[in-house]
Each structure stands twice: as C-alpha cells, then as structure tokens.
Protein backbone atom coordinates (compact mmCIF):
# COMPACT_ATOMS: atom_id res chain seq x y z
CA UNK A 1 97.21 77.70 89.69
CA UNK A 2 98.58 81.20 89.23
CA UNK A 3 96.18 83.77 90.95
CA UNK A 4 96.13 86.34 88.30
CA UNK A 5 93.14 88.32 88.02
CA UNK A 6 92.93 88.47 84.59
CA UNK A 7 94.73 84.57 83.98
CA UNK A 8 91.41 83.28 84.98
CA UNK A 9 87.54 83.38 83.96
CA UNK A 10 86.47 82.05 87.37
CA UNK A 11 86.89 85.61 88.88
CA UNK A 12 83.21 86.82 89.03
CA UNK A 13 83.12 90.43 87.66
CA UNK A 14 86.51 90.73 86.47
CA UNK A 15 86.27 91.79 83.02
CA UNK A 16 88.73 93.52 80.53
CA UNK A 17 86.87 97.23 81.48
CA UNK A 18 87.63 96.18 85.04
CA UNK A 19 91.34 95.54 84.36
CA UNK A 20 91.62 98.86 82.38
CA UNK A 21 89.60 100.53 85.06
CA UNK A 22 92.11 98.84 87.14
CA UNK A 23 95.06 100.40 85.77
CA UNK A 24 93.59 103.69 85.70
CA UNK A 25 92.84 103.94 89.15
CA UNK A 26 96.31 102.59 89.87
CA UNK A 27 97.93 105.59 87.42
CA UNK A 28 95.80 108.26 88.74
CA UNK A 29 96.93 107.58 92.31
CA UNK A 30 100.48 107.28 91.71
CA UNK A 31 100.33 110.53 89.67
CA UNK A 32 98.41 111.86 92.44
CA UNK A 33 100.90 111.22 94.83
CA UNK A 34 104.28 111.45 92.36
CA UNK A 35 104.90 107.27 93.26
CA UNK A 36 107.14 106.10 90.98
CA UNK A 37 107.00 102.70 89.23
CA UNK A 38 109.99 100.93 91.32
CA UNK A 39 108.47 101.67 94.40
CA UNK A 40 105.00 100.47 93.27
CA UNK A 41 107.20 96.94 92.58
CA UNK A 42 108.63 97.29 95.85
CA UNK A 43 105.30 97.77 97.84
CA UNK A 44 103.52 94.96 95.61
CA UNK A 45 106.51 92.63 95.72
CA UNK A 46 107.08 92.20 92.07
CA UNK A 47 110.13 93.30 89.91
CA UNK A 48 109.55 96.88 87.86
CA UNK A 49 109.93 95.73 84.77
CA UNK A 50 106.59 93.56 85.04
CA UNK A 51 104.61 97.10 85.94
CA UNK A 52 105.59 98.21 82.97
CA UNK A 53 104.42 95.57 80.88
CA UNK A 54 101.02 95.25 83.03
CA UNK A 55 100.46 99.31 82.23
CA UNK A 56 101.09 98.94 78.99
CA UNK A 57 98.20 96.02 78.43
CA UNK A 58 101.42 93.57 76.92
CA UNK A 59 99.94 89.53 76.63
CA UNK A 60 98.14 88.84 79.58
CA UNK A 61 100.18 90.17 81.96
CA UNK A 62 97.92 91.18 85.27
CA UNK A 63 98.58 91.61 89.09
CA UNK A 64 98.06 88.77 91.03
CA UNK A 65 95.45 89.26 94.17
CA UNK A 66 98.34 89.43 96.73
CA UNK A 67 99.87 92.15 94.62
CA UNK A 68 96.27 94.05 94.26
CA UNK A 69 95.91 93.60 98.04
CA UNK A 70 99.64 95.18 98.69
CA UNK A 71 99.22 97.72 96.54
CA UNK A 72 95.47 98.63 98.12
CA UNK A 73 97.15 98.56 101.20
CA UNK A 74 99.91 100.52 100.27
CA UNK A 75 97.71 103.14 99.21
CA UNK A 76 95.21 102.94 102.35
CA UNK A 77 92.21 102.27 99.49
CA UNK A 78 89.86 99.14 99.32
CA UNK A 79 90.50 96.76 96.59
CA UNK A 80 87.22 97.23 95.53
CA UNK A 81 87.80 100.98 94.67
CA UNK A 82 90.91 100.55 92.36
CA UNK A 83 88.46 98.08 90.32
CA UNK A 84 86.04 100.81 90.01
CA UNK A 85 83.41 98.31 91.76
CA UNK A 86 80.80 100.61 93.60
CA UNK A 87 79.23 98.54 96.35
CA UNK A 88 75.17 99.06 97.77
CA UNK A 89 76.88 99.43 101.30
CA UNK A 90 75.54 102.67 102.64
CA UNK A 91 78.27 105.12 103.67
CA UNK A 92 79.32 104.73 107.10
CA UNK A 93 78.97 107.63 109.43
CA UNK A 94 82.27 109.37 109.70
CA UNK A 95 83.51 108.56 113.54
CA UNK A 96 84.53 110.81 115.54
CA UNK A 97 88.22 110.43 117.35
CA UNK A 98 88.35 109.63 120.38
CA UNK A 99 91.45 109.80 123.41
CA UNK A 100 90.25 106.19 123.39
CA UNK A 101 91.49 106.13 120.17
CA UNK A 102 94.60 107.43 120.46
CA UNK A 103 95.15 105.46 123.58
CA UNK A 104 95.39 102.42 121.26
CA UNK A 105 97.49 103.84 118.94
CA UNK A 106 99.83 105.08 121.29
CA UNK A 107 99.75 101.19 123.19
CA UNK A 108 100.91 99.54 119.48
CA UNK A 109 103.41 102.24 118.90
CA UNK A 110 104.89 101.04 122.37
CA UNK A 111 104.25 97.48 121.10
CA UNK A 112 106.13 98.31 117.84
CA UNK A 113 109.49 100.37 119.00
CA UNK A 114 109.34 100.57 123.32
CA UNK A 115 108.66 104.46 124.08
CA UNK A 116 110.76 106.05 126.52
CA UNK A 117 109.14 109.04 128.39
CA UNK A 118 110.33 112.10 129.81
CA UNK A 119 109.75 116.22 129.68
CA UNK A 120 110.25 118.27 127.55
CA UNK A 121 109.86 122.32 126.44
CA UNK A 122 105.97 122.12 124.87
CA UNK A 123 106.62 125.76 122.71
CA UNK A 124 103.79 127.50 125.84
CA UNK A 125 105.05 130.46 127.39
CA UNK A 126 103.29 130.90 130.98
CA UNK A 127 104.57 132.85 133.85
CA UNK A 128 107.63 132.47 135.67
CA UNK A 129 106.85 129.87 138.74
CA UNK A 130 110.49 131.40 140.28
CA UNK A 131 110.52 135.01 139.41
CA UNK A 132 107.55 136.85 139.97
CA UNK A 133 106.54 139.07 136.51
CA UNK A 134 108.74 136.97 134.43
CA UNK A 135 107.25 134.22 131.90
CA UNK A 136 109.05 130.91 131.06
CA UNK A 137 109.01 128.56 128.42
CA UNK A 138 106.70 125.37 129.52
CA UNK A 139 107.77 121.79 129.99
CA UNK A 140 104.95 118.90 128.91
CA UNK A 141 105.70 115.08 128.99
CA UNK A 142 107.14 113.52 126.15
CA UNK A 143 107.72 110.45 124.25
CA UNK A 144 111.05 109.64 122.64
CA UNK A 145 112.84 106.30 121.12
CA UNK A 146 116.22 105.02 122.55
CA UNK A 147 117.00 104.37 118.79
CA UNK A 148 119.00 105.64 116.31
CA UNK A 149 116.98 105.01 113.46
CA UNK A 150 113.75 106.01 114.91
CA UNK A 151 115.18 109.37 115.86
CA UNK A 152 116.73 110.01 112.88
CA UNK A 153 113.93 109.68 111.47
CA UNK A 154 111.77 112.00 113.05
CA UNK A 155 114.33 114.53 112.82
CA UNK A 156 113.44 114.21 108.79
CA UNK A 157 109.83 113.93 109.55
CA UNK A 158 110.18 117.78 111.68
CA UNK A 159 112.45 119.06 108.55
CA UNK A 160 109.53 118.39 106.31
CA UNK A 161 107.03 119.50 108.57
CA UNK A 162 108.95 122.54 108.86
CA UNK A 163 109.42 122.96 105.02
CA UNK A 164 109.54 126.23 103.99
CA UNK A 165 107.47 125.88 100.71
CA UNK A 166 104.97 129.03 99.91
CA UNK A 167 102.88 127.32 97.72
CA UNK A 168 100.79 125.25 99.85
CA UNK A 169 99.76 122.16 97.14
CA UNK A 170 103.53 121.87 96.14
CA UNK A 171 104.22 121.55 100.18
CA UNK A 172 101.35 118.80 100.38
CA UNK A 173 102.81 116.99 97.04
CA UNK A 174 106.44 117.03 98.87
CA UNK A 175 105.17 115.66 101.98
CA UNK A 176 103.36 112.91 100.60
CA UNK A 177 105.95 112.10 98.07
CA UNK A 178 108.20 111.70 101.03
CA UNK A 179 105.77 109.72 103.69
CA UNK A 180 105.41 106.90 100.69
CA UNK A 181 109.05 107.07 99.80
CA UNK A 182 110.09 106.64 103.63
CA UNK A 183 107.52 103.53 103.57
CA UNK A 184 109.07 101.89 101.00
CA UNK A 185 112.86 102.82 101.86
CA UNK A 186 112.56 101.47 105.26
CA UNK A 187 110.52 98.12 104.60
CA UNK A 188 114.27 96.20 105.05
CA UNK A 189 114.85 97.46 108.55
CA UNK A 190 113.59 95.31 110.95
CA UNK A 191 113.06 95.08 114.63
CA UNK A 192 115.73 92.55 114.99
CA UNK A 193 118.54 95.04 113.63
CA UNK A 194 117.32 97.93 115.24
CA UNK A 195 115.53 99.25 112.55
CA UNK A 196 118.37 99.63 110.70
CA UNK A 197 119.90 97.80 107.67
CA UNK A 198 121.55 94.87 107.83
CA UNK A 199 124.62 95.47 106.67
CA UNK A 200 124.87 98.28 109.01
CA UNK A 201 123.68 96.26 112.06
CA UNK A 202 126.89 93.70 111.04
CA UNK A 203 129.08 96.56 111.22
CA UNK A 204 127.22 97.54 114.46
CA UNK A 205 128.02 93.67 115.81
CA UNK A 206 131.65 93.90 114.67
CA UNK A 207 132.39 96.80 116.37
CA UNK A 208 131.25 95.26 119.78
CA UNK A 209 133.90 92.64 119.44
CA UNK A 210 136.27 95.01 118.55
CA UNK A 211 135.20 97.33 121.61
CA UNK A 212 135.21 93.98 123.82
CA UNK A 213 138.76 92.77 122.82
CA UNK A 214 140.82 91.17 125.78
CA UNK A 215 137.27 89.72 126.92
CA UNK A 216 136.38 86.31 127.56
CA UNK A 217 134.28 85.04 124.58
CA UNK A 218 131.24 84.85 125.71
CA UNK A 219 131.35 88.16 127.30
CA UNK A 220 129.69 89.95 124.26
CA UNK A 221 126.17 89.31 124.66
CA UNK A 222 125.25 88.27 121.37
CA UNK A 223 121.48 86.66 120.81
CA UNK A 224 121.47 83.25 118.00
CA UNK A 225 120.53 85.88 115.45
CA UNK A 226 123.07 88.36 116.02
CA UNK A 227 125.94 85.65 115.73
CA UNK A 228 124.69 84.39 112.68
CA UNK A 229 124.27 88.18 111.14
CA UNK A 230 127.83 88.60 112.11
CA UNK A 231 128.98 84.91 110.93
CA UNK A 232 127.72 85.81 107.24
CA UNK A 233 129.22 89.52 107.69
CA UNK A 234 133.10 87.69 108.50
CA UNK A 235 132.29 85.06 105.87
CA UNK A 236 131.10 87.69 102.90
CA UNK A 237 134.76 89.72 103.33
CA UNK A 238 132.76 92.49 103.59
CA UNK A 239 134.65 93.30 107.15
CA UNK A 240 138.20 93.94 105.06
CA UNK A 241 136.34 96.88 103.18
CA UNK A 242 135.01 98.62 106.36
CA UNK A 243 137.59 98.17 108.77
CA UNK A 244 141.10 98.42 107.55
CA UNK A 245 143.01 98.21 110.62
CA UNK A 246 144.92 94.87 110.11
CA UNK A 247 144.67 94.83 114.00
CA UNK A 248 140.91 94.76 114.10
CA UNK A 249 140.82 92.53 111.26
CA UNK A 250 142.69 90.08 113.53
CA UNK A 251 140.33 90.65 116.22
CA UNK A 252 137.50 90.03 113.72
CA UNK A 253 138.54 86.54 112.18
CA UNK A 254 139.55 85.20 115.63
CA UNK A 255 136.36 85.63 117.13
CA UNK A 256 134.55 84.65 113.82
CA UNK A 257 137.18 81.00 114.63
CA UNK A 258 135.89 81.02 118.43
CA UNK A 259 132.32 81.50 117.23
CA UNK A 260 132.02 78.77 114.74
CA UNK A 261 133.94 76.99 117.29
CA UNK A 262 131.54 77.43 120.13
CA UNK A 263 128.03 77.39 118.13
C-alpha cells in the first residue's frame, strides 16, 4: 500500500489541518529561501507537476513519507516541524563547538573527496623572517582537492562569498538561493565520475583512448565501470557529435570492437 500521508486513516494525528499546516510550512520555507518548485521535485524525488497539484489541495494528492523525509532533510528541519506538531521534549541546550567537532567533519570530508594538503598565503601580514624591518605576507597549511569539479566549485563558492551586494538581506537571500541550487544541481555527479556528469566523464574516457592510441589495449587503465560508461557513450553515437575528427572516430569504434571483444 501506497504510503501517502493523507491516502490513509491509520496515520495517528494526521488530519486535513495537519496537511494544510503541512503545505504552509513547506511554502513559507521555499519563499523564505526563493526554492523553486522543480527543485523541490528534484530534492523529494517526484516529478513538478505533482507539487503543483499537492499545493493546490487537487483530489487527494499528498507527499508520501519518503518525500516528507527528503524534503525535511533537504531543508535541515524535523518532519515534525513542517506538520506544525509541537513536541513536550524540552529544548536541548545549545552545544557548544568544539575542535573535536570539526575534527570529525574534516575526517568525512576526507572520507567523501581525499584532501590534499599543502601551504598556502593565510591573508596575515607579520614581519619579514629575511629582511629585517620588512613585513611579509604569511603562509598557513591548507587543504585543497585534486579535482576539477570540486575546485571549480569552490571558486563559485569564494565569488559568492565575495559578492559585492550592499544590502546585506539581499546578499543572505543570494547566498542561500545559491547553496540550495548547487545541492540540487550537483545531486547527478557522483564519486565514480569524478564528481562530474556523466556524459562529461564519457567524453573524459574517450579522450584517454584517443590520448593512448598506438597502445596495447589494455594499456588504458580502465575500472568495469568506466568501460561500461564508455561502451554506452560509443553505442549512444553521442561520440560523432563531440569529436569530429574522422581519425579519432576511428580510434573510438575500434577500441569500442576490442572492448566488447575482450569483456
């Protein structure tokens, strides 16, 4: 059976002011934070067109509690606060941060995307360890990704840091608007394809074969994965619109024969 909050009566509590409360809370914080409805759908896994029908009360129509759990998620809330359902809990005691604290964070970080370290200027300005009455700029350790996508990344992340916006609230409403978009936009980019799309990890792939031409076949490293990402690339004809070099389309489609050959 269909877990739809409102499909059921067996939901203890759930009434029709909690679904309208629902979709109030829901409204207020995506007007809060200037979310639109596509990427609700894309956070809550659903299609757009279904929000719409679910704000506008049409039949029956209801989130399902996956969807209410991705969307609470999505909007670092409890579930129990977008239902409006005030609990006897007493309020914890706001904790303190600890280095402990960001110790951890740091260790899943490295867990996530491996950190490279290094130095790197830290924006002090202390005096000159060489020349005597002179001051230099200071260098601090540093943590940086061996990535692409990462780093492009937080070179967008320093532009909007960096925003020069007067009026502080608009500057708040940008940078939110743009933390939740970047969630959403980058949701497809996985580990595996190093953090970047798929179709330009293929492209990625199909320039290694191009770059290893001449080589024995099983000189390009690739993993099970990678092959099979490249396999569907070749087998899509998507290769003939990005490379247009007859040449490297040769060098494409006989590897593609080696690799289906080999597997």
């Amino acid at each position: 059976m269909k877990s739809d909050i409102n499909a059921a009566k067996s939901y203890d509590g759930i009434t029709d002011y909690d679904i309208s409360t629902l979709i109030e809370n829901i409204q207020r914080i995506m007007k809060e934070r200037n979310i639109t409805q596509e990427e609700l759908a894309a956070a809550a896994g659903i299609a757009q067109p279904r929000i719409s029908k679910i704000f506008k009360r049409e039949g029956s129509n209801c989130f399902t509690i996956q969807q209410l759990v991705a969307i609470a998620s999505y909007f670092h809330v409890s579930v129990d606060s977008l239902l409006g359902i005030k609990t006897n809990n007493p309020p914890e005691e706001e904790k303190e941060i600890t280095l402990s604290d960001v110790c951890v964070k740091l260790f899943e970080l490295d867990d996530l995307a491996s950190i490279s370290f290094g130095e790197c200027r830290n924006g002090e300005i202390i005096p000159s360890q060489t020349a005597p009455g002179e001051w230099e700029e200071a260098y601090g350790p540093c943590i940086y990704f061996k990535n692409d996508s990462i780093s492009n990344f937080i070179s967008e992340w320093i532009e909007m840091k960096e925003i020069n916006v007067k009026n502080k609230a608009l500057k708040t409403n940008l940078y939110t608007t743009w933390k939740n978009g970047s969630i959403v936009e980058n949701k497809d980019k996985y580990k595996s394809t190093k953090f970047q799309d798929i179709h330009s990890y293929q492209i990625e792939l199909a320039k290694e074969v191009i770059a290893g031409n001449g080589a024995p076949f099983n000189f390009i490293p690739f993993t099970k994965k990678e092959r099979e990402l490249f396999e569907k690339y070749m087998d899509s004809g998507s290769y003939i619109l990005d490379f247009f070099d007859s040449n490297e389309q040769h060098i494409l489609e006989e590897y593609l024969s080696l690799s289906k050959t080999q597997a």
